[in-house]
PDB file of N, CA and C in Angstrom:
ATOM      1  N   UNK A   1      25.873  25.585  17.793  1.00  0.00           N
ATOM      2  CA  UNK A   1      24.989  24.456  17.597  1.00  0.00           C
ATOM      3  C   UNK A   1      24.307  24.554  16.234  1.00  0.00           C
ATOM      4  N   UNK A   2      24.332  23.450  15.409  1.00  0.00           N
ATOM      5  CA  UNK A   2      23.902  23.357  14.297  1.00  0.00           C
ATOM      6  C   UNK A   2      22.116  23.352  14.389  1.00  0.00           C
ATOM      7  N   UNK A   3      21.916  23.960  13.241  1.00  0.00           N
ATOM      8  CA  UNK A   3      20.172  23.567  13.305  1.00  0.00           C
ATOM      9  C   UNK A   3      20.022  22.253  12.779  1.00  0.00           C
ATOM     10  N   UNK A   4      18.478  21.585  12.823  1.00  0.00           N
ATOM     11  CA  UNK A   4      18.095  20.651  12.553  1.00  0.00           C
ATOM     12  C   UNK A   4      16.986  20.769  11.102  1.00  0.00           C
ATOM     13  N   UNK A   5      17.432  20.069  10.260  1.00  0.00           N
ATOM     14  CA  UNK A   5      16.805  20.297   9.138  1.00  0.00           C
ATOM     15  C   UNK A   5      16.213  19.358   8.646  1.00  0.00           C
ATOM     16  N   UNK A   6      14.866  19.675   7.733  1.00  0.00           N
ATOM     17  CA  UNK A   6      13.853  18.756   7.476  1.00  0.00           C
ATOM     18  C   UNK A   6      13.473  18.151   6.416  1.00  0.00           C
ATOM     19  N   UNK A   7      13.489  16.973   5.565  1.00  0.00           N
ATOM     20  CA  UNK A   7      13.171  17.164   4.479  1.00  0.00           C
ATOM     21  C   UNK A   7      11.540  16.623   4.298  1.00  0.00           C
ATOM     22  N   UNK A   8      10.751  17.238   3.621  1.00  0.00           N
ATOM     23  CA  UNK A   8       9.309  17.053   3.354  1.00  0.00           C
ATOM     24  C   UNK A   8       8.491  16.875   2.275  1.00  0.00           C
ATOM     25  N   UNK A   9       7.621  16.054   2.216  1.00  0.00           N
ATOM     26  CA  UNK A   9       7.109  15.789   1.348  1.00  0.00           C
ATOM     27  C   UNK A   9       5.184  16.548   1.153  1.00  0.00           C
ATOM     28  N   UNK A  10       4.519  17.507   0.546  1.00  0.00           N
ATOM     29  CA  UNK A  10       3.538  17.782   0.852  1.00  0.00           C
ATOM     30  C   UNK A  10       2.291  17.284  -0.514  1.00  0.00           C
ATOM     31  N   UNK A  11       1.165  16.685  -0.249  1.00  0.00           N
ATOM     32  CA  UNK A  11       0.658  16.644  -1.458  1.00  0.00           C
ATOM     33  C   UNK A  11      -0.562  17.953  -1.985  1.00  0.00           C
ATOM     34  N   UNK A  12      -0.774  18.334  -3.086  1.00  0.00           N
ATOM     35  CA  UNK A  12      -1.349  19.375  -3.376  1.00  0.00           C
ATOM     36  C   UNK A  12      -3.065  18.903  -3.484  1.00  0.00           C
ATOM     37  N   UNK A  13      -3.460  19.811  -3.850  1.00  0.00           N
ATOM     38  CA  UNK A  13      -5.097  19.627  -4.138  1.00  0.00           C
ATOM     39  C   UNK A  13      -5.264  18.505  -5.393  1.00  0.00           C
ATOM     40  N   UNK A  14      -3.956  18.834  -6.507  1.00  0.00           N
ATOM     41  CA  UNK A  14      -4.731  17.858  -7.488  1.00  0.00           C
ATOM     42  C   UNK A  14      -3.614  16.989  -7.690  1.00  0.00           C
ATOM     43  N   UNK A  15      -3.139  16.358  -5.689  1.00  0.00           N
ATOM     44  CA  UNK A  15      -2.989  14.936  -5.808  1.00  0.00           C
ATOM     45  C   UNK A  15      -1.001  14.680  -6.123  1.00  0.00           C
ATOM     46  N   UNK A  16      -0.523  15.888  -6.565  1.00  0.00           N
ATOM     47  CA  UNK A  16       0.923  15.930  -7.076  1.00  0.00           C
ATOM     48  C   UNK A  16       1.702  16.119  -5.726  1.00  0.00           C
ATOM     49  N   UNK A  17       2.942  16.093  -5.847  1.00  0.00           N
ATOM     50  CA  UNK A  17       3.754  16.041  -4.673  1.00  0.00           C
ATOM     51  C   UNK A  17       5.106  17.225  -5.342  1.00  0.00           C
ATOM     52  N   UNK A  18       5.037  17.802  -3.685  1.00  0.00           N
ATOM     53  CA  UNK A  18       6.498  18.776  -3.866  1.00  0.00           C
ATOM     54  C   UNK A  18       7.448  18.343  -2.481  1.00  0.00           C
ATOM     55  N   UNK A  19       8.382  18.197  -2.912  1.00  0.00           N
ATOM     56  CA  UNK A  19       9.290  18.077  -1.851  1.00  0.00           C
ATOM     57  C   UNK A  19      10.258  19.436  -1.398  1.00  0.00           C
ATOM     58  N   UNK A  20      10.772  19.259  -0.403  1.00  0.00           N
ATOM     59  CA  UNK A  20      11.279  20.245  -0.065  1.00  0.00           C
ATOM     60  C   UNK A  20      12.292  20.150   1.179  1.00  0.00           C
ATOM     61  N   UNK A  21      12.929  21.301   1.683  1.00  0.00           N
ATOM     62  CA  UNK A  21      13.449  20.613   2.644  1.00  0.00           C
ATOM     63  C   UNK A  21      13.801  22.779   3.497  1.00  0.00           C
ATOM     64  N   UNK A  22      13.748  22.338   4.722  1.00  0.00           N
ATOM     65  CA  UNK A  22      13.415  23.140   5.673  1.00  0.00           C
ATOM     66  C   UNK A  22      13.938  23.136   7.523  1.00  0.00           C
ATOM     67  N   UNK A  23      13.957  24.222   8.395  1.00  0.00           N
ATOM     68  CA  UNK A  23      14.515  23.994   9.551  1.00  0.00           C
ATOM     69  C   UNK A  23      12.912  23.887  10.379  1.00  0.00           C
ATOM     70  N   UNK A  24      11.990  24.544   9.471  1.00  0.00           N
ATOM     71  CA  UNK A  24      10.363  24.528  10.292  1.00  0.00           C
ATOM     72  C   UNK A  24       9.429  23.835   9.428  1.00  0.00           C
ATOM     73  N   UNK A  25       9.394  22.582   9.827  1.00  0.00           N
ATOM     74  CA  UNK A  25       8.052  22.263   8.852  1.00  0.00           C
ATOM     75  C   UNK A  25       6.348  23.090   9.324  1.00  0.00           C
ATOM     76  N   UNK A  26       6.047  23.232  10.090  1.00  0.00           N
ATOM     77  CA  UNK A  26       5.423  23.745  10.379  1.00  0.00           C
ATOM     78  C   UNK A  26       4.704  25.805   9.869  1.00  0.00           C
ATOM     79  N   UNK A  27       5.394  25.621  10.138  1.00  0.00           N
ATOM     80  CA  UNK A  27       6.311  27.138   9.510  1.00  0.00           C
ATOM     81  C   UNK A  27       6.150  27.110   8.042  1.00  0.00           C
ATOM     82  N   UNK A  28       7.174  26.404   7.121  1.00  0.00           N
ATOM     83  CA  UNK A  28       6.610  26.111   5.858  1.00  0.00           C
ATOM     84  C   UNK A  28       5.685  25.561   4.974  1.00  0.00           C
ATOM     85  N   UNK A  29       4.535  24.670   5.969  1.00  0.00           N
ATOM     86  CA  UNK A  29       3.753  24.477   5.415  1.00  0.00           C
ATOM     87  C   UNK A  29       2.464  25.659   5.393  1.00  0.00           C
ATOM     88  N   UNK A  30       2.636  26.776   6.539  1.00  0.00           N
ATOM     89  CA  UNK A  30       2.068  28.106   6.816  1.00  0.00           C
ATOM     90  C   UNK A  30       2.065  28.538   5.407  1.00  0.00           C
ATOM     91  N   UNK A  31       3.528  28.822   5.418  1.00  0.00           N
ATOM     92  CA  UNK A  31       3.884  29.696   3.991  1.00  0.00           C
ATOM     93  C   UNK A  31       3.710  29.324   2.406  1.00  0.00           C
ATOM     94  N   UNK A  32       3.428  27.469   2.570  1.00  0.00           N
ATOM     95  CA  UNK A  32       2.934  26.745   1.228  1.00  0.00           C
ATOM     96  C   UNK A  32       1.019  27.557   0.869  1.00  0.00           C
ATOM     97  N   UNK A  33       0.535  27.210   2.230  1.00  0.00           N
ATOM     98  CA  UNK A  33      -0.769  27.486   2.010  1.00  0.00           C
ATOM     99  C   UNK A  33      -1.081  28.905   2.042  1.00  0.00           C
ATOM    100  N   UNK A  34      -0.719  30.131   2.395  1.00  0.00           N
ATOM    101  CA  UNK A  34      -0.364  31.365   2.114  1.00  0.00           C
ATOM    102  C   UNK A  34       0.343  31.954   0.885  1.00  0.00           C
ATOM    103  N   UNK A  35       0.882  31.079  -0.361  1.00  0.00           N
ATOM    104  CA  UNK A  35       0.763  31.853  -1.323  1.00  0.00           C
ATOM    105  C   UNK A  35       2.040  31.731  -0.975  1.00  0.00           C
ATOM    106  N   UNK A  36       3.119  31.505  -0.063  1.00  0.00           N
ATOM    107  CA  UNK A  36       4.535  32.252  -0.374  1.00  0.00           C
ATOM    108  C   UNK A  36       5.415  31.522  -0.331  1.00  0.00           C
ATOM    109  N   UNK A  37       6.187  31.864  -1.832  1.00  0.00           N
ATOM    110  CA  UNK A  37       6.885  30.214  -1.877  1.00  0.00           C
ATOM    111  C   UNK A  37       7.291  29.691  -3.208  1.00  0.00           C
ATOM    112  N   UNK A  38       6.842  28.187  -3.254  1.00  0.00           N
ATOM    113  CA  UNK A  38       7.200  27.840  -4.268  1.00  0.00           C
ATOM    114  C   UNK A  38       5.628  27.834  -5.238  1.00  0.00           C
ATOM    115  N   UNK A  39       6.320  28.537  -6.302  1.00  0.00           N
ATOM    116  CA  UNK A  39       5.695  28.961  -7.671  1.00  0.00           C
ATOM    117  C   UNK A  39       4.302  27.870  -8.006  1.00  0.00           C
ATOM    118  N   UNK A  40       5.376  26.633  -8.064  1.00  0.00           N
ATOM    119  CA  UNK A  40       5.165  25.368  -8.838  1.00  0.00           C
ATOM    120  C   UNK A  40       3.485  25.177  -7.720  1.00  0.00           C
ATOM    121  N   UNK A  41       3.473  25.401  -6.531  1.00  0.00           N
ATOM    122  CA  UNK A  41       2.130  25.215  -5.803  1.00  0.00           C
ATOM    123  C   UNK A  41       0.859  25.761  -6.008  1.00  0.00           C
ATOM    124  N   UNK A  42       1.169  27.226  -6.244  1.00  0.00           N
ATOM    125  CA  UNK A  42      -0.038  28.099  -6.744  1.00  0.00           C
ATOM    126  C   UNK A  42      -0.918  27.714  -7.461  1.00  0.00           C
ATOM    127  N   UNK A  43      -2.276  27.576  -7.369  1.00  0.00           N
ATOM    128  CA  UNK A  43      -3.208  27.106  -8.075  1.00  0.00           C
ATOM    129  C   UNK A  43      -3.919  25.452  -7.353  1.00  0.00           C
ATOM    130  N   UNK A  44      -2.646  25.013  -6.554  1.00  0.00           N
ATOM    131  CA  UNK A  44      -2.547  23.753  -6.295  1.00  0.00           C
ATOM    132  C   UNK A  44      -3.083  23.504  -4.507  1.00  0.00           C
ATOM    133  N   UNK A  45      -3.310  25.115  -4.132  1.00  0.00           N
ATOM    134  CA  UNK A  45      -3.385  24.640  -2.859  1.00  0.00           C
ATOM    135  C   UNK A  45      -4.900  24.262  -2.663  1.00  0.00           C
ATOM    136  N   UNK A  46      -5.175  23.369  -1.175  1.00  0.00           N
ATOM    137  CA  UNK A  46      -4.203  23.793   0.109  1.00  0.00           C
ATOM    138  C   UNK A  46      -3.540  22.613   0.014  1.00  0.00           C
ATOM    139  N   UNK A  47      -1.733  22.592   0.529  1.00  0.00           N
ATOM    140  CA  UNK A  47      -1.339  21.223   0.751  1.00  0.00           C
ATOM    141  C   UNK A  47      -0.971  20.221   2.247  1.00  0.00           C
ATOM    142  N   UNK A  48      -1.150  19.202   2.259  1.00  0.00           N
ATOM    143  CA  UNK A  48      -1.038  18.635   3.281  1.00  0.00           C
ATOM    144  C   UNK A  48       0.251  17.663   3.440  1.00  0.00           C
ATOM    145  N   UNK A  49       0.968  17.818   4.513  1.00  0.00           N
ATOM    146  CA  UNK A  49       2.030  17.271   4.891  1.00  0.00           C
ATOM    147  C   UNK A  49       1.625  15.404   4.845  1.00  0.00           C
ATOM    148  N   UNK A  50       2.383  14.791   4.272  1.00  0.00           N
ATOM    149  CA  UNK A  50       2.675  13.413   4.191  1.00  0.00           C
ATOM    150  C   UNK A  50       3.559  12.821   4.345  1.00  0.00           C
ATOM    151  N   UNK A  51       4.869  13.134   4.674  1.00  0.00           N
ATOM    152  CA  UNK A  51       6.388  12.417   4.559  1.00  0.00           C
ATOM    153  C   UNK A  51       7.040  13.505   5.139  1.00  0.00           C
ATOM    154  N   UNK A  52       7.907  13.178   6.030  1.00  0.00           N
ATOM    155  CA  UNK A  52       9.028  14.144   7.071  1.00  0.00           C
ATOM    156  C   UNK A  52      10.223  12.997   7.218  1.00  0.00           C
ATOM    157  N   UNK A  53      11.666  13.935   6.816  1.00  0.00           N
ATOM    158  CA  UNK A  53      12.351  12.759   7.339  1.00  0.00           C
ATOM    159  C   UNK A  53      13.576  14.125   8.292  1.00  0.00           C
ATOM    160  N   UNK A  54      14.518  13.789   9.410  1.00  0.00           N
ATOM    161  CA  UNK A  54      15.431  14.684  10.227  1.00  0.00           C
ATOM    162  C   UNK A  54      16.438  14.421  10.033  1.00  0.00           C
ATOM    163  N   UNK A  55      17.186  15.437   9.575  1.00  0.00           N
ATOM    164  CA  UNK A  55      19.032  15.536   9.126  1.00  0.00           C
ATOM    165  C   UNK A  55      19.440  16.758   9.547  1.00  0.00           C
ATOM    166  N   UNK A  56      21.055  16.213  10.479  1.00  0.00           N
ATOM    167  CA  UNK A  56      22.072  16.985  11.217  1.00  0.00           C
ATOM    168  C   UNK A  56      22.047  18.353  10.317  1.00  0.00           C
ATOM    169  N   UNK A  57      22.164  18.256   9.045  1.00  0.00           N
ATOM    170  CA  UNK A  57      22.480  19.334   8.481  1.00  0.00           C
ATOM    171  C   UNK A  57      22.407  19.643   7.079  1.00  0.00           C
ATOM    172  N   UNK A  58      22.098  20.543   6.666  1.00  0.00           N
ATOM    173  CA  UNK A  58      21.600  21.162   5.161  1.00  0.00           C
ATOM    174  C   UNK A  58      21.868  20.463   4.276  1.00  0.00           C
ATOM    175  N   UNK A  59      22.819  20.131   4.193  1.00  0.00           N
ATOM    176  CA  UNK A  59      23.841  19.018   2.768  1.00  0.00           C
ATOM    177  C   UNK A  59      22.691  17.935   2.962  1.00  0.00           C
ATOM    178  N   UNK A  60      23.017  17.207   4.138  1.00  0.00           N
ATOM    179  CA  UNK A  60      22.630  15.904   4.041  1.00  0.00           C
ATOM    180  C   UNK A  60      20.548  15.940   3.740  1.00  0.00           C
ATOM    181  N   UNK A  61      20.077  17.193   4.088  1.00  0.00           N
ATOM    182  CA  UNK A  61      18.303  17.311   3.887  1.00  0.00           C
ATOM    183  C   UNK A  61      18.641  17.384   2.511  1.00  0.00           C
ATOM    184  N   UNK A  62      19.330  18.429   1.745  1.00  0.00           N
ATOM    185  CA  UNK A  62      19.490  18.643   0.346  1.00  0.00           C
ATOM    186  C   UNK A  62      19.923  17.471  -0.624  1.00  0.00           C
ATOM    187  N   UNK A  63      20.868  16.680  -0.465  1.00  0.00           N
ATOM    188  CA  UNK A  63      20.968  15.501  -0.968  1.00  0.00           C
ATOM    189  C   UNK A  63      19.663  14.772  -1.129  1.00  0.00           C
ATOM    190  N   UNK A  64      19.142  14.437   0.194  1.00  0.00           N
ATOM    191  CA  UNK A  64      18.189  13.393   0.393  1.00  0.00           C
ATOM    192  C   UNK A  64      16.884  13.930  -0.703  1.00  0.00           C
ATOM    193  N   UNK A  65      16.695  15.505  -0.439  1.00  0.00           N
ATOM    194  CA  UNK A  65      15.774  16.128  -1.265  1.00  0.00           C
ATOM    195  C   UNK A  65      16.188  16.302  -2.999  1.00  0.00           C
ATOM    196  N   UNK A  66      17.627  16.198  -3.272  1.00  0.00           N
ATOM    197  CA  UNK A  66      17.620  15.859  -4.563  1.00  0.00           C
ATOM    198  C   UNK A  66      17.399  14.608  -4.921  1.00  0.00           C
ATOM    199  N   UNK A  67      17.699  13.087  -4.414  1.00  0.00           N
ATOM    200  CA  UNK A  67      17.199  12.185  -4.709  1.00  0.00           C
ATOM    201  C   UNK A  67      16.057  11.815  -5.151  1.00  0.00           C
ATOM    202  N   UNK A  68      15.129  12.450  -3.867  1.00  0.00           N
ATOM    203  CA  UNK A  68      13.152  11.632  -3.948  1.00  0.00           C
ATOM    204  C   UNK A  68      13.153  12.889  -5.292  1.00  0.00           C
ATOM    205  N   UNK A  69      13.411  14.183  -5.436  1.00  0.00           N
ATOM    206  CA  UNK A  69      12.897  14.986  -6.420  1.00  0.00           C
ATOM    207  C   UNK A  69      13.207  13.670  -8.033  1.00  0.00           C
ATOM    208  N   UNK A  70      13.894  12.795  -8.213  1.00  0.00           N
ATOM    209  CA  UNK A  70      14.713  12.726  -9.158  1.00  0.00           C
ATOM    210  C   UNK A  70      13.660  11.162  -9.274  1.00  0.00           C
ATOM    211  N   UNK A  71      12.755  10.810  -8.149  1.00  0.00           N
ATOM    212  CA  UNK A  71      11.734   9.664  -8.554  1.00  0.00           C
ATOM    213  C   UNK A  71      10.693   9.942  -9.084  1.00  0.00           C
ATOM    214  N   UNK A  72      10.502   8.795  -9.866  1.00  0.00           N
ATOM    215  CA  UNK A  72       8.813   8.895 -10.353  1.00  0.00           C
ATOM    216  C   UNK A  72       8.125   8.761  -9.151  1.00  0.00           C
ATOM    217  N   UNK A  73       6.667   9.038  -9.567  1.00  0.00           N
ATOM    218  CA  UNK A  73       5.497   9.634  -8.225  1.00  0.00           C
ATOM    219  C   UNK A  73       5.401   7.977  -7.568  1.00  0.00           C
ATOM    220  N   UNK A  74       5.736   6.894  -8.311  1.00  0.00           N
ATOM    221  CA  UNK A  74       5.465   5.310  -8.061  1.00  0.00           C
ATOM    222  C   UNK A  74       6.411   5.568  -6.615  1.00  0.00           C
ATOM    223  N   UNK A  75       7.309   5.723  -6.803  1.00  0.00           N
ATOM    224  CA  UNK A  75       8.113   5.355  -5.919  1.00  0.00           C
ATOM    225  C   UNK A  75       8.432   5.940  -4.770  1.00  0.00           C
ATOM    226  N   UNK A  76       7.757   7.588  -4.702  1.00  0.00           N
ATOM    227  CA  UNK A  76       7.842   8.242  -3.999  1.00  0.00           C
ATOM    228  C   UNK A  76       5.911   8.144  -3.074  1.00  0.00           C
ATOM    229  N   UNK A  77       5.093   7.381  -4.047  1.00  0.00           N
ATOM    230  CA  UNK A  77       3.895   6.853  -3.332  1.00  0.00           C
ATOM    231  C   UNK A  77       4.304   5.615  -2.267  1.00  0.00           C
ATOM    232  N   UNK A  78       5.661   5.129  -2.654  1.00  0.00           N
ATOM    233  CA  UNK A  78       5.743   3.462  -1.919  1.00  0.00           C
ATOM    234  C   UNK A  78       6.612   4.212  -0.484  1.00  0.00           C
ATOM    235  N   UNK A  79       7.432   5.458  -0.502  1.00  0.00           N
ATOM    236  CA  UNK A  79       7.566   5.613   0.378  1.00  0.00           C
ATOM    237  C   UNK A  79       6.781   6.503   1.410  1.00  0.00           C
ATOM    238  N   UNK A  80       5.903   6.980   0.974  1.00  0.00           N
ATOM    239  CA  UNK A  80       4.683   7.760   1.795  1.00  0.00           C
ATOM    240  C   UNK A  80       3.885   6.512   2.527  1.00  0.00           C
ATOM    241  N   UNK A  81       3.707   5.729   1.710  1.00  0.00           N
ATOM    242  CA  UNK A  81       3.053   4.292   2.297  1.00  0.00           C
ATOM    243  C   UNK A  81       3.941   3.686   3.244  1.00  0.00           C
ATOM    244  N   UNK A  82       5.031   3.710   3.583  1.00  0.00           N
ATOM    245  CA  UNK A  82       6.004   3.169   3.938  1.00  0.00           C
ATOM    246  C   UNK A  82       6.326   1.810   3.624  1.00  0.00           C
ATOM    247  N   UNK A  83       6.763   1.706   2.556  1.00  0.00           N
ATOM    248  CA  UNK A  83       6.418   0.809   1.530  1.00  0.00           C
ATOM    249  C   UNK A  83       7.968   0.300   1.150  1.00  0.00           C
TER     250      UNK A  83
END
């Protein structure tokens, strides 16, 4: 059985967004606000979850997570809004 994978969107203290993608959101947002992780957060915490989307499998979270990485913050605000 395949796992279920997540892709996420979290915003930081000063307002920026990291995406990411994961089998525990929960879990990784532990490890965002604990220091362990991605680099680019440090300094930035604590962050709060805003956007979750569920895919069969790694490719398809990773795709989806190279896309939103590849928008300006406009467009990635219109889909947090659900916009």
């Amino acid at each position: 059985m395949s796992k279920i994978w997540h892709l996420y969107i979290v915003e930081a203290r000063d307002k920026s967004y990291y995406t990411g993608i994961t089998t525990d959101i929960k879990r990784r947002l532990l490890e965002h606000n604990n220091k362990i992780g991605a680099k680019s957060l440090k300094g930035k915490l604590p962050v709060n979850l805003v956007h979750s989307e569920t895919f069969n499998n790694q490719a398809e979270a990773a795709k989806r997570e190279s896309e939103i990485k590849s928008w300006r913050k406009q467009k990635k605000v219109a889909l947090i809004n659900g916009l």
